[in-house]
Protein backbone atom coordinates (compact mmCIF):
# COMPACT_ATOMS: atom_id res chain seq x y z
CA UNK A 1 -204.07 9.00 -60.41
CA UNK A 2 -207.39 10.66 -59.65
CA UNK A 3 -209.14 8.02 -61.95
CA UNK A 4 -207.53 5.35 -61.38
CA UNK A 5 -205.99 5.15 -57.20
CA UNK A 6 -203.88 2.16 -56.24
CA UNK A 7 -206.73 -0.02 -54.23
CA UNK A 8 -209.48 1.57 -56.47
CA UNK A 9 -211.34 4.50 -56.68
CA UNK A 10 -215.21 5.03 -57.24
CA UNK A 11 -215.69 4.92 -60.97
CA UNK A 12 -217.82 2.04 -62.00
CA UNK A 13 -216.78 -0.56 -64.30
CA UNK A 14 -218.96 0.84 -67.01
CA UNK A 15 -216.74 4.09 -67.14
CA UNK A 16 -213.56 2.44 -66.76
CA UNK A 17 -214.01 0.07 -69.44
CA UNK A 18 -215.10 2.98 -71.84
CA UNK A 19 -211.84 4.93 -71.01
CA UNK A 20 -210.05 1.70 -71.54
CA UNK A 21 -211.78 1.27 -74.61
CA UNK A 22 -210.93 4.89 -75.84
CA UNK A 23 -207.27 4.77 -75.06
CA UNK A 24 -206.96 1.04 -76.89
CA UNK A 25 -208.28 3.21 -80.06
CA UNK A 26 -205.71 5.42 -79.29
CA UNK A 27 -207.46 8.95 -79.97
CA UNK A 28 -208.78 10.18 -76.73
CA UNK A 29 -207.95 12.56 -74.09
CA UNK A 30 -209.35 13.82 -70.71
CA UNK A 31 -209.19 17.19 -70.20
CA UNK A 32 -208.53 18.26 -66.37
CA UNK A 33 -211.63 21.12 -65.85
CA UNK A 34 -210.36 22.65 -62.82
CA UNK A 35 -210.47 26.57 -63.16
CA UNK A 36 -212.63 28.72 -62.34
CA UNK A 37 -210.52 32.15 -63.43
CA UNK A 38 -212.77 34.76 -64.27
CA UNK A 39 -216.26 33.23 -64.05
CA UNK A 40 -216.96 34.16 -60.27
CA UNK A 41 -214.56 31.89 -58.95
CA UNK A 42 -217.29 29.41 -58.30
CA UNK A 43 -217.38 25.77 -59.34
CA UNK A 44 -219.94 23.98 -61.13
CA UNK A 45 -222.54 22.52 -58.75
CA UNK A 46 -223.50 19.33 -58.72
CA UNK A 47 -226.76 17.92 -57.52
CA UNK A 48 -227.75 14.74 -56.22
CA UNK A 49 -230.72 13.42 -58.33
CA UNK A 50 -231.88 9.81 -58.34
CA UNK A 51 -229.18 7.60 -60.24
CA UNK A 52 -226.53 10.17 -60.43
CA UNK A 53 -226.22 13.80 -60.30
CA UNK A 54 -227.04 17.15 -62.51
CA UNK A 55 -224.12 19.47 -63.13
CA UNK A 56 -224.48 23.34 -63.34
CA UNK A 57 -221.93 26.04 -64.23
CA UNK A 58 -218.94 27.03 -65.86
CA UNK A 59 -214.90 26.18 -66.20
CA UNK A 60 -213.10 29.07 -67.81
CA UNK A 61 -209.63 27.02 -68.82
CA UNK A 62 -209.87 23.99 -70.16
CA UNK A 63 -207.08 22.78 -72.11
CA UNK A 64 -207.52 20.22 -75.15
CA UNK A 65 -211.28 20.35 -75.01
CA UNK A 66 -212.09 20.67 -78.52
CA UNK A 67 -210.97 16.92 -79.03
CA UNK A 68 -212.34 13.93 -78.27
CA UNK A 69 -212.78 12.16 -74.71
CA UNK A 70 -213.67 13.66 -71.45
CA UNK A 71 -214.11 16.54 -69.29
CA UNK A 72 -212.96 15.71 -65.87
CA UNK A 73 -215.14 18.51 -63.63
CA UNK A 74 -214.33 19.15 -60.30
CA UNK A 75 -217.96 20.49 -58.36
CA UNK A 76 -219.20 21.14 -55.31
CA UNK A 77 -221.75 18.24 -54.63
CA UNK A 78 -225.64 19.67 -53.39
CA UNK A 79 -227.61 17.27 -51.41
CA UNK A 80 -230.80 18.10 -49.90
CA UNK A 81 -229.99 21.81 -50.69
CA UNK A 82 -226.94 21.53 -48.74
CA UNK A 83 -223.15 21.53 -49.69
CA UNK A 84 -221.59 17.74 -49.30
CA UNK A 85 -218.12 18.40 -50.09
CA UNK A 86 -216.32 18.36 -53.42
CA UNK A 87 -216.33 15.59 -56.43
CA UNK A 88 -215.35 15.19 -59.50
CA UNK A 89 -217.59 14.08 -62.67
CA UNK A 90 -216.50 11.93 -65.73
CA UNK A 91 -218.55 13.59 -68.80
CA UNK A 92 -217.68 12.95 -72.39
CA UNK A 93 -217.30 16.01 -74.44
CA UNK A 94 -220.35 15.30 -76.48
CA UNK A 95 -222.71 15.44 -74.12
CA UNK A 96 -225.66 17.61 -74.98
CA UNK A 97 -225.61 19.26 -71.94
CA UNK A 98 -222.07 20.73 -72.49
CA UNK A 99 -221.36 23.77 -75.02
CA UNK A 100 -217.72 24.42 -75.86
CA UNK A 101 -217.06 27.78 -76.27
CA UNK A 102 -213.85 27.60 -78.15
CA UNK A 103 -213.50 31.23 -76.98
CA UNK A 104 -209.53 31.28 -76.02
CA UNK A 105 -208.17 33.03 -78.85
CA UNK A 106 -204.02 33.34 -78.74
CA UNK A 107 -202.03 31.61 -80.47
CA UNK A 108 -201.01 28.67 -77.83
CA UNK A 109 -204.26 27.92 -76.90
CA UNK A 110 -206.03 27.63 -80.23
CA UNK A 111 -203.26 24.75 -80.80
CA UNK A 112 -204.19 23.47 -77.65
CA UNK A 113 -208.09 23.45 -78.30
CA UNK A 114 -208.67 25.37 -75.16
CA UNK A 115 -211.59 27.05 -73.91
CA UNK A 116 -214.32 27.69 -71.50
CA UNK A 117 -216.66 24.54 -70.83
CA UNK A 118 -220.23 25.38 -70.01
CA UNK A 119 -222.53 22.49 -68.32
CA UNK A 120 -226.53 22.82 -68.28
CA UNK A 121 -228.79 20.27 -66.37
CA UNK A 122 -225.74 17.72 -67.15
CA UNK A 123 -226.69 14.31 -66.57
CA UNK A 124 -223.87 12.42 -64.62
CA UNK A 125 -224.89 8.22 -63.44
CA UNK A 126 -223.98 7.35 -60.54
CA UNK A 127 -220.40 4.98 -61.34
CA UNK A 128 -218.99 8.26 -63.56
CA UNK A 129 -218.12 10.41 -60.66
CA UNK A 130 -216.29 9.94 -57.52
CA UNK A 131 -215.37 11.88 -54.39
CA UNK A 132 -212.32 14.55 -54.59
CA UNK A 133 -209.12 13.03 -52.60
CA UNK A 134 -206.38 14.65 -54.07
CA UNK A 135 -204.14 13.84 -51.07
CA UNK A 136 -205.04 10.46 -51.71
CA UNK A 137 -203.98 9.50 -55.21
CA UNK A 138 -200.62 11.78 -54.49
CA UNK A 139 -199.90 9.48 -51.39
CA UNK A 140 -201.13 6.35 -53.21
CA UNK A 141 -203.88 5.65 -51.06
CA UNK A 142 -207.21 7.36 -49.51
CA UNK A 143 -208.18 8.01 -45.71
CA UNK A 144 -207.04 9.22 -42.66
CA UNK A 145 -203.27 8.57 -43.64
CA UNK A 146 -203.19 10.71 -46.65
CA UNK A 147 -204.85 13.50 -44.84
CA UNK A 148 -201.49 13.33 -42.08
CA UNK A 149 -199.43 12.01 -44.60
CA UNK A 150 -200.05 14.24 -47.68
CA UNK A 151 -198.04 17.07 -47.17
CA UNK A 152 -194.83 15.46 -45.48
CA UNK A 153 -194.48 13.29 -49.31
CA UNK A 154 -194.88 16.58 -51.19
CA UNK A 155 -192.55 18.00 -49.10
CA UNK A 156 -190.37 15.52 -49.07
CA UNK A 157 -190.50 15.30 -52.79
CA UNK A 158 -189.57 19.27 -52.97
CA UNK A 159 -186.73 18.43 -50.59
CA UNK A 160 -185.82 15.60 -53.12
CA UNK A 161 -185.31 17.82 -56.05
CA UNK A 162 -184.19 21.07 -53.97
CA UNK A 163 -180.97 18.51 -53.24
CA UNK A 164 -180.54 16.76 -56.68
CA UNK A 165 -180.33 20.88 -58.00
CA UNK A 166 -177.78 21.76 -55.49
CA UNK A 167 -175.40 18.62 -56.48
CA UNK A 168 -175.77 19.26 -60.17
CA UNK A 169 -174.86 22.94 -59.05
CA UNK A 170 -171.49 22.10 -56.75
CA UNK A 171 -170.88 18.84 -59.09
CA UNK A 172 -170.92 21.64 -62.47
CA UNK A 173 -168.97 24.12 -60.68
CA UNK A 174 -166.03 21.63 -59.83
CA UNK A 175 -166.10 19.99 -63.15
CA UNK A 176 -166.86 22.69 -65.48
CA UNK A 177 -165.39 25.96 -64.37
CA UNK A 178 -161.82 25.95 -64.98
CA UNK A 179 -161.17 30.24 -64.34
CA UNK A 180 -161.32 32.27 -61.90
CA UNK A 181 -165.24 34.14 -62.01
CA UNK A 182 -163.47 37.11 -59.55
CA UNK A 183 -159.95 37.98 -60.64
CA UNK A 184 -159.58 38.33 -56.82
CA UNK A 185 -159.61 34.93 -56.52
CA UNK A 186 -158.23 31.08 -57.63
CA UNK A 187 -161.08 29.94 -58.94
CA UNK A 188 -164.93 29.05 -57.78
CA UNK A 189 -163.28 26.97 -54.85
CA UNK A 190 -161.46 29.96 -53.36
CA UNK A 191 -164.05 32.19 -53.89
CA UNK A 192 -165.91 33.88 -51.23
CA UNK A 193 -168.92 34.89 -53.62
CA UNK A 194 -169.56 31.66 -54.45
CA UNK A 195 -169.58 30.14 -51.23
CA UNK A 196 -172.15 32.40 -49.98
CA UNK A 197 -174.16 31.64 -52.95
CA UNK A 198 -173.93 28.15 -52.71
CA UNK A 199 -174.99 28.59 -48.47
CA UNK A 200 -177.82 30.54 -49.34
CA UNK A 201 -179.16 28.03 -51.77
């Protein structure tokens, strides 16, 4: 939803073809390079150069990287030597100005092909990177809207499963306890314990 938002985003046709391309073969991935856990906490910075922008720095978590496809970077975008915000960069994982480290050594995440992602004087065009509006692609849309409407659609889609637990939870207790839990009481309709239980959640 990041790459591709409802109305559009800001990847140029030459990327988006190529990703369509990919997937059509069927062997691809894109691997979401989001933390920063354990490397300073800082992300990758990315610089405005003519044409596109240079990328700088370090991802510590990166699952699936040791495939084929994409890293999907977030960074914190330089111009003129000053912080511009946040973006996020489309690079494929052979670029010669990424080393994979292959460093993340338990069991899960060797099957994974996880690791730390390092990025030195990374060449990005303009068309493979785009401005960071997570509110947007959650909300289905970018602007002032998703900024007020973001967080009232999470929540209401929190609410939305909070409710659909407690059903399943009265609906399982009606249906599929047939004894009492307490010897005090009936059964879970009688029963105090349960009630307060149920009010709580």
């Amino acid at each position: 939803r990041l790459l591709f938002p409802p109305g559009g985003g800001d990847l140029g046709e030459e990327a988006l073809q190529a990703i369509a391309a990919a997937y059509a073969k069927g062997d691809t991935r894109i691997v979401a390079s989001n933390s920063q856990t354990g490397v300073g906490k800082r992300p990758p910075l990315a610089k405005r150069v003519p044409g596109g922008l240079i990328v700088n720095g370090t991802k510590s978590f990166n699952t699936q990287s040791d495939g084929s496809g994409w890293a999907h970077v977030s960074c914190a975008l330089i111009e003129d030597d000053k912080p511009k915000g946040a973006v996020q960069v489309l690079i494929p994982l052979e670029h010669p100005g990424i080393r994979r480290h292959r460093d993340w050594d338990n069991m899960g995440q060797r099957a994974t092909g996880s690791g730390k992602l390092s990025f030195k004087d990374a060449f990005v065009k303009d068309g493979w990177w785009h401005k960071l509006n997570l509110l947007g692609a959650l909300t289905g849309g970018g602007g002032p809207i998703a900024g007020v409407g973001g967080f009232p659609v999470i929540a209401i889609m929190l609410l939305a499963m909070g409710e659909a637990a407690y059903r399943a939870e009265v609906e399982f207790l009606k249906n599929n306890v047939d004894r009492p839990i307490w010897p005090l009481f009936d059964g879970p309709k009688d029963d105090v314990f349960v009630h307060r239980r149920l009010g709580k959640h």
